[in-house]
N, C-alpha and C. Protein backbone atom coordinates (compact mmCIF):
# COMPACT_ATOMS: atom_id res chain seq x y z
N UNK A 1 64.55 191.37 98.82
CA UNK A 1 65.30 190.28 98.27
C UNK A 1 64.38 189.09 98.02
N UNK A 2 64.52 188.43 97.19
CA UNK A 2 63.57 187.29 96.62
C UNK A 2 62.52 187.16 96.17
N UNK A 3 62.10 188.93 95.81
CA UNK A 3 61.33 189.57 94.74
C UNK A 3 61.76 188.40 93.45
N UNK A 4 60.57 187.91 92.45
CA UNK A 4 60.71 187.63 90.93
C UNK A 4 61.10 185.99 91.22
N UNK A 5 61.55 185.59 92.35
CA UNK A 5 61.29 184.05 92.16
C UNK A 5 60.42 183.00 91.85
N UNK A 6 60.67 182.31 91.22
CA UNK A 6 59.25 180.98 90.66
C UNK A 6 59.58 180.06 91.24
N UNK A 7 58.43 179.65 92.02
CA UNK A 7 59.04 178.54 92.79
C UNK A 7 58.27 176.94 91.72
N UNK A 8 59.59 176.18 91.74
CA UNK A 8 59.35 175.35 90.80
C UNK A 8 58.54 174.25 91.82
N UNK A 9 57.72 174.60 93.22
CA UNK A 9 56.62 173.81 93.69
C UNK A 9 55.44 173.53 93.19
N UNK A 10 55.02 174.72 92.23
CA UNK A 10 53.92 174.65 91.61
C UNK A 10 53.75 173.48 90.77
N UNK A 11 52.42 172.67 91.21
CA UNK A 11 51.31 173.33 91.76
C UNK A 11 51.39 172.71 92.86
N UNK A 12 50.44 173.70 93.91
CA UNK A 12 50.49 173.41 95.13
C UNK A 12 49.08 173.10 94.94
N UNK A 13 49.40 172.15 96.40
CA UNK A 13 48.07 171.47 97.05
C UNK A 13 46.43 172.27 96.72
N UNK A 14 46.51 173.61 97.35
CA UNK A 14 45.56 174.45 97.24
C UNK A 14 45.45 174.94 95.86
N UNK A 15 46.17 174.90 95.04
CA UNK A 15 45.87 175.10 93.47
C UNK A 15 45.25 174.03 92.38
N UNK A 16 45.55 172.83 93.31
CA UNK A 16 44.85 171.18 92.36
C UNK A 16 43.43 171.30 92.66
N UNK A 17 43.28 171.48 94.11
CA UNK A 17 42.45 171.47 94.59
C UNK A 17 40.92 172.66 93.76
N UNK A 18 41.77 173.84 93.59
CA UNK A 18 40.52 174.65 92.91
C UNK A 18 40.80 174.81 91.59
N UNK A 19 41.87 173.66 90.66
CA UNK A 19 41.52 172.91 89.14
C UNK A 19 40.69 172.07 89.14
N UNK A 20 40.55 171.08 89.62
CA UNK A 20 39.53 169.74 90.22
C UNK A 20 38.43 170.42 90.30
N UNK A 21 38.01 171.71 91.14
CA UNK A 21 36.50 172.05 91.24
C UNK A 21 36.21 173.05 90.11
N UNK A 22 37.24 173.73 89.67
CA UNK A 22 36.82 174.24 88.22
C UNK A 22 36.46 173.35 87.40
N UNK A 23 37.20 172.03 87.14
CA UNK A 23 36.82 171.16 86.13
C UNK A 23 35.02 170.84 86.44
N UNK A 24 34.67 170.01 87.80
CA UNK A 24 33.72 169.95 87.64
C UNK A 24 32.38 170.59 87.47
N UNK A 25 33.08 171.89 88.00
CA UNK A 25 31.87 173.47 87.33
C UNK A 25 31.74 173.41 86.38
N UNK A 26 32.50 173.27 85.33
CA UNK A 26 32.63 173.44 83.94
C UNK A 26 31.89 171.79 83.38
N UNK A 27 31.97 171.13 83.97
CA UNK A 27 31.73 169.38 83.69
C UNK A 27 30.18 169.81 84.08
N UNK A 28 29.69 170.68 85.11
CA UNK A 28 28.04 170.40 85.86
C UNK A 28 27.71 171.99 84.75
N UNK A 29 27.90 172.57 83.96
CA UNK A 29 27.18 173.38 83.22
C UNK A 29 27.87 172.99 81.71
N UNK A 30 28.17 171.65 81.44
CA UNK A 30 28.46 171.61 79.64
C UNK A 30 29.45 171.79 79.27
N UNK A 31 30.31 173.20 79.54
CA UNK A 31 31.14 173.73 79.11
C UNK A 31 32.27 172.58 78.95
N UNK A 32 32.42 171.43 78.20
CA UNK A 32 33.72 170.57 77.98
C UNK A 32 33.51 170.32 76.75
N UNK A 33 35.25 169.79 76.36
CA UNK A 33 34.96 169.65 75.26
C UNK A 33 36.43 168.74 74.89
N UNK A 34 36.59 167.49 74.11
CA UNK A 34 37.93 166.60 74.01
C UNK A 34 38.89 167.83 73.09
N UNK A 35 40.01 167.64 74.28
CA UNK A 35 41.08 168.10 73.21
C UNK A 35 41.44 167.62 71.75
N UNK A 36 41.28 166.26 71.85
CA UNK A 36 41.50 165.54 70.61
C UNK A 36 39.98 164.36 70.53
N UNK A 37 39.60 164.90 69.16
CA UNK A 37 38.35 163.84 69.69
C UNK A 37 38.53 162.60 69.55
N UNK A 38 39.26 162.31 68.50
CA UNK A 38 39.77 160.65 68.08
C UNK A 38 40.28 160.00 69.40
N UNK A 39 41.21 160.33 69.73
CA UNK A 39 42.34 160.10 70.98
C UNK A 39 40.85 159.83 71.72
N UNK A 40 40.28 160.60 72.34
CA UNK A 40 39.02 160.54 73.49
C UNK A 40 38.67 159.55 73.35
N UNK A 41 37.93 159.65 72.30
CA UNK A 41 36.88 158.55 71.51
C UNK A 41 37.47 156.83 71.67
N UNK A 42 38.54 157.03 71.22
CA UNK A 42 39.49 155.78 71.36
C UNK A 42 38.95 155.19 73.06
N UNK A 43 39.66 156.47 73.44
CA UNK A 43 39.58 156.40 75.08
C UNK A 43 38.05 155.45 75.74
N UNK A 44 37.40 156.60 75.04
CA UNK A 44 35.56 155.93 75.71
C UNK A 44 35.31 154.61 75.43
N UNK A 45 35.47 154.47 74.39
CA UNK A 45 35.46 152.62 73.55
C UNK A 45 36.22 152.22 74.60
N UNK A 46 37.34 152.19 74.63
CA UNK A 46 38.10 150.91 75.44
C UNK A 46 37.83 150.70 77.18
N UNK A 47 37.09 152.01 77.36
CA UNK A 47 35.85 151.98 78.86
C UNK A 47 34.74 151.55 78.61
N UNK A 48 34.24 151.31 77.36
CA UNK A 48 32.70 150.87 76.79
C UNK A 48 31.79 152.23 77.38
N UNK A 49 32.31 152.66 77.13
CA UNK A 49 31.68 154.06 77.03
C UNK A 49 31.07 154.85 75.86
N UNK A 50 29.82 153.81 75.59
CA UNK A 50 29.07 154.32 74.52
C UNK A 50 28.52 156.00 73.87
N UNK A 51 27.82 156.11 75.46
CA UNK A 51 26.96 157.30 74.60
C UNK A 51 27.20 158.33 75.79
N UNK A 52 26.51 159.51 75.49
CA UNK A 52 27.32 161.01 75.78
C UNK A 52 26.77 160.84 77.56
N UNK A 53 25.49 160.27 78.15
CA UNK A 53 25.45 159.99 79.37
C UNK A 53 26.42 159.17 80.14
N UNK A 54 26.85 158.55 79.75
CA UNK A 54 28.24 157.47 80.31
C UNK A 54 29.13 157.84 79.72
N UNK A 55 29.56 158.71 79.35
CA UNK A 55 30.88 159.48 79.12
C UNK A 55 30.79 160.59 80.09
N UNK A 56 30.12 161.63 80.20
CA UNK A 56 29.75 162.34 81.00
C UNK A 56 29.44 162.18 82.51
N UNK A 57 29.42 160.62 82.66
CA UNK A 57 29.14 160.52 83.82
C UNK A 57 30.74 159.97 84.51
N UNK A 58 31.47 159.27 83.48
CA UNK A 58 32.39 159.18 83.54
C UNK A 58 33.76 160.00 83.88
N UNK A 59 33.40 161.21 83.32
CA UNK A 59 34.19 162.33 83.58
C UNK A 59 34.14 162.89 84.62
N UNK A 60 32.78 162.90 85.39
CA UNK A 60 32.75 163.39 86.65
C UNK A 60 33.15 162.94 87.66
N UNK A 61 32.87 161.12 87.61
CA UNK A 61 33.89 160.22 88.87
C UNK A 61 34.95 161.01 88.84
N UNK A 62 35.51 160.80 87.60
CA UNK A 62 37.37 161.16 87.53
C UNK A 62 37.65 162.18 87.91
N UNK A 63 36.94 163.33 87.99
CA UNK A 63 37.02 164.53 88.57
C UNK A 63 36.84 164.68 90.00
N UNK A 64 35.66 164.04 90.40
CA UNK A 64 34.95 163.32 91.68
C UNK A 64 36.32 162.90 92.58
N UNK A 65 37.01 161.86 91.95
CA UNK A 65 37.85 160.96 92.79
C UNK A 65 38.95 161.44 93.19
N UNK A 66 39.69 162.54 91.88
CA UNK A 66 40.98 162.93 91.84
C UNK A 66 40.69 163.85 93.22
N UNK A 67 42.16 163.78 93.57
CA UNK A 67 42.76 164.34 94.92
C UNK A 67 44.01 165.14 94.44
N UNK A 68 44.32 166.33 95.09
CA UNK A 68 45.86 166.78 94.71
C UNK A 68 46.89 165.63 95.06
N UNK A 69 46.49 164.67 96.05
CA UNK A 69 48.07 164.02 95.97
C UNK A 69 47.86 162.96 94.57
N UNK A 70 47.12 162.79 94.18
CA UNK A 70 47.21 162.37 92.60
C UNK A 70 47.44 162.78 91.81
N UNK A 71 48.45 163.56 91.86
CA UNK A 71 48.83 164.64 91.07
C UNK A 71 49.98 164.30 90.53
N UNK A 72 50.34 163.95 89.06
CA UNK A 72 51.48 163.12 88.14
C UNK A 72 52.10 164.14 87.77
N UNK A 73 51.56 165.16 87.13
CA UNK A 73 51.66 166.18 86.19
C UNK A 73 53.37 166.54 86.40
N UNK A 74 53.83 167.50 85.70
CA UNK A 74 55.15 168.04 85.72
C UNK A 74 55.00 169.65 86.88
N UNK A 75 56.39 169.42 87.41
CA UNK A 75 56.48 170.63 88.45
C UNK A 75 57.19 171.60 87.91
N UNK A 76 56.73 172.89 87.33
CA UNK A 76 55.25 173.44 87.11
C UNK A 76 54.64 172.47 85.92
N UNK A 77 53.57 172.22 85.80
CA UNK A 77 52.90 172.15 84.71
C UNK A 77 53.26 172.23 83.24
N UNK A 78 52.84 171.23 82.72
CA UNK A 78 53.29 171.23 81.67
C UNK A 78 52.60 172.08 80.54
N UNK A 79 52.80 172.07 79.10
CA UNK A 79 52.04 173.41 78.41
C UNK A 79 51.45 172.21 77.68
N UNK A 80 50.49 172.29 76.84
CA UNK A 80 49.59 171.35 75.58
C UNK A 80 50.55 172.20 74.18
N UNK A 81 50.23 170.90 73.48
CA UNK A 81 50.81 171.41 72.35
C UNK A 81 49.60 171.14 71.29
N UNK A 82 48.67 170.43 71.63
CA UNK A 82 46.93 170.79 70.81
C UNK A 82 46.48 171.60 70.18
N UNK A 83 46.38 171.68 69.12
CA UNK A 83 45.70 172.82 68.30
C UNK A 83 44.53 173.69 68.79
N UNK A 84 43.83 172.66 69.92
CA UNK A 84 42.87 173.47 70.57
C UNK A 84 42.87 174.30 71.45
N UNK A 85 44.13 173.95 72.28
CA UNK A 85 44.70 174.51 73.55
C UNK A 85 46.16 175.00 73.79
N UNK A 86 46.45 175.40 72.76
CA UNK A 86 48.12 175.87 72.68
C UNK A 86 48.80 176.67 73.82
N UNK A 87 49.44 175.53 74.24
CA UNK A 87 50.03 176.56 75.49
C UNK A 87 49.48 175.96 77.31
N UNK A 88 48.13 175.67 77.29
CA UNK A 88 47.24 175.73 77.97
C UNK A 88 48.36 174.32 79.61
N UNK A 89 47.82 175.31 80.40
CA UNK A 89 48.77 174.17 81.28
C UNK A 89 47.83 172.60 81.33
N UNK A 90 48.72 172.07 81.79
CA UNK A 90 47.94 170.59 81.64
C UNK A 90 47.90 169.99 83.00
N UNK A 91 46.79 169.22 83.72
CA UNK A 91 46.53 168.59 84.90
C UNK A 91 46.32 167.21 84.61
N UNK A 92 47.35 166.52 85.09
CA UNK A 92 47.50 165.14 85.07
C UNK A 92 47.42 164.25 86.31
N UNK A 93 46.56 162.99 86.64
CA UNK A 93 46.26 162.91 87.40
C UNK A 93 45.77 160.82 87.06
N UNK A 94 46.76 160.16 88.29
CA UNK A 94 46.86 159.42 88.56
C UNK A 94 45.93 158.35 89.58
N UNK A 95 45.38 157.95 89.84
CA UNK A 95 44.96 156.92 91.24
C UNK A 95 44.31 156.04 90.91
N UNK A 96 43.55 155.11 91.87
CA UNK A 96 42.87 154.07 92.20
C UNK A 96 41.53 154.34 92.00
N UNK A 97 41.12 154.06 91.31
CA UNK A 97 39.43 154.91 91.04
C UNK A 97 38.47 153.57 91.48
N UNK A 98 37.63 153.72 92.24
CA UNK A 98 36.62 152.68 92.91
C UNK A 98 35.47 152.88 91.68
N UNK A 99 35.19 153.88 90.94
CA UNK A 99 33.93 153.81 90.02
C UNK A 99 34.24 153.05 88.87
N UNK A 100 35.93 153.17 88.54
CA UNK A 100 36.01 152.21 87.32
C UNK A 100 36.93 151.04 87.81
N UNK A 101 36.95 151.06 89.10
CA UNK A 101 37.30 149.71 89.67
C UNK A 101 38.71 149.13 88.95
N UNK A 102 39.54 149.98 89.27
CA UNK A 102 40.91 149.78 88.73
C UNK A 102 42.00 151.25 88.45
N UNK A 103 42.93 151.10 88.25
CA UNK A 103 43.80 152.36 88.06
C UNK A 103 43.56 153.10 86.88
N UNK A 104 43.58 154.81 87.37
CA UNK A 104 43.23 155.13 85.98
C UNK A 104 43.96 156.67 85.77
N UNK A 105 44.15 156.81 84.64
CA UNK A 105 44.59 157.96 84.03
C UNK A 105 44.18 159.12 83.46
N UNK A 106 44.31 160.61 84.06
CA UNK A 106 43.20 161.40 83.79
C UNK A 106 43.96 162.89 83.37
N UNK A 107 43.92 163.18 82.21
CA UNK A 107 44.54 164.70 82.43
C UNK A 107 43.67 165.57 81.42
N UNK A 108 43.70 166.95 81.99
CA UNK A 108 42.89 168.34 81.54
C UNK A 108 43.46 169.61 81.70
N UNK A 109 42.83 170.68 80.67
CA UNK A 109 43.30 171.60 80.92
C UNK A 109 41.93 172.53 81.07
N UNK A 110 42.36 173.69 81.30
CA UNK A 110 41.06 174.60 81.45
C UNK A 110 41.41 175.90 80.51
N UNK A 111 40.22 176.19 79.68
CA UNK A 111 41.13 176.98 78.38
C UNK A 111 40.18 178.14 78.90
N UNK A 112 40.41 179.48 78.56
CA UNK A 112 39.92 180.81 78.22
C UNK A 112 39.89 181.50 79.74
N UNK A 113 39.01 182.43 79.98
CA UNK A 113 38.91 182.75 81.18
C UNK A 113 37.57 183.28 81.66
N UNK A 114 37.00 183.53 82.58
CA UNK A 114 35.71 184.18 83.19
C UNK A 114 34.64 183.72 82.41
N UNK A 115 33.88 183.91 81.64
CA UNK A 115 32.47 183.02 81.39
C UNK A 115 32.90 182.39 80.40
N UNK A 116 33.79 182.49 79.44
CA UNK A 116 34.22 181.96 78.84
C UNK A 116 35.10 180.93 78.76
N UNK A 117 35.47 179.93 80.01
CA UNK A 117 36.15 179.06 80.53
C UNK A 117 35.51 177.96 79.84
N UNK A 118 36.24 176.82 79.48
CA UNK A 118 35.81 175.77 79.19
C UNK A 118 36.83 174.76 79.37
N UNK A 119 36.52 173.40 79.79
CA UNK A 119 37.98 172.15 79.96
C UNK A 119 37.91 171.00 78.77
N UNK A 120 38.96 171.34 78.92
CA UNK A 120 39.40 170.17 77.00
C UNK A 120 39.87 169.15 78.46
N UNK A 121 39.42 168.02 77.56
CA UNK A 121 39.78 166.83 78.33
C UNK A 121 41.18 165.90 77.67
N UNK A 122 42.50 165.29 77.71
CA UNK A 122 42.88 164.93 76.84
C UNK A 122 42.97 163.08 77.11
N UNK A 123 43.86 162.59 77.75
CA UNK A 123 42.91 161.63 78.14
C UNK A 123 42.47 160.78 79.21
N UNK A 124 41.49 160.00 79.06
CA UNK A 124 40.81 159.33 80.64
C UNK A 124 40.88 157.70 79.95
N UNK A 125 41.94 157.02 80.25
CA UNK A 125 41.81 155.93 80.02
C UNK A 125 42.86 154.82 81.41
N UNK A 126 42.94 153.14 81.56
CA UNK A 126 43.37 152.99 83.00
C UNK A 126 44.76 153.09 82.69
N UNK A 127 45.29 153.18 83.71
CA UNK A 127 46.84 153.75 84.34
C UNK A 127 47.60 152.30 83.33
N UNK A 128 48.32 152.94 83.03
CA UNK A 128 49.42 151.82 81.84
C UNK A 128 50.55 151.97 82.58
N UNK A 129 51.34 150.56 82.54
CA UNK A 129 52.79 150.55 82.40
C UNK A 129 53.65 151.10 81.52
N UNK A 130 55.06 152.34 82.16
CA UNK A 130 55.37 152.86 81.18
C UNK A 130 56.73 152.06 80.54
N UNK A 131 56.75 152.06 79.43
CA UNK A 131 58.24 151.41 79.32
C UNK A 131 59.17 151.58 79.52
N UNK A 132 60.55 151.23 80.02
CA UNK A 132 61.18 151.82 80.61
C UNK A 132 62.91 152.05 79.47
């Protein structure tokens, strides 16, 4: 009995936890890439985030800092609707970031599988008020 249930907890603690270190595997060998580059781009400018070393270095705090209890995202996960990543679940991720010294906003997905893994970033910009 209770064969085929989904438990709508997902994601759990221990599952953020080894998205976060996939991301930065994938962040410490290249493999990234903006889901949307405009959107990103937007993003980096309004961090003064010129060039591909301070973007890159940028991405890794955020990866660095995030914790599963910073975890915004939808329970389960939400899907991308990106041309790059159709479908692809999405990791969204909220907190207090000491490297950019203010609140900030961070979400990713991780596309393909086994060597072929790579993380679309969608975006990293600080935590906004939402309207209500």
């Amino acid at each position: 009995m209770g064969e085929g249930i989904v438990s709508t907890k997902r994601p759990s603690h221990r599952e953020l936890t080894r998205k976060l270190r996939a991301a930065g595997r994938l962040l410490d060998s290249g493999c990234w890439a903006p889901a949307d580059p405009s959107k990103l781009a937007a993003d980096f400018d309004e961090l003064g985030l010129f060039t591909g070393e301070e973007q890159e270095a940028a991405l890794r705090a955020a990866v660095a800092e995030g914790e599963p209890e910073d975890y915004v995202g939808g329970r389960p996960p939400e899907r991308s609707y990106e041309p790059a990543t159709p479908g692809a679940e999405l990791w969204a991720f909220a907190w207090r970031s000491h490297y950019f010294g203010r609140g900030m906003y961070f979400k990713f997905s991780i596309w393909g599988s086994g060597a072929v893994q790579r993380l679309f970033v969608y975006p990293l910009h600080p935590l906004r008020k939402r309207a209500r």
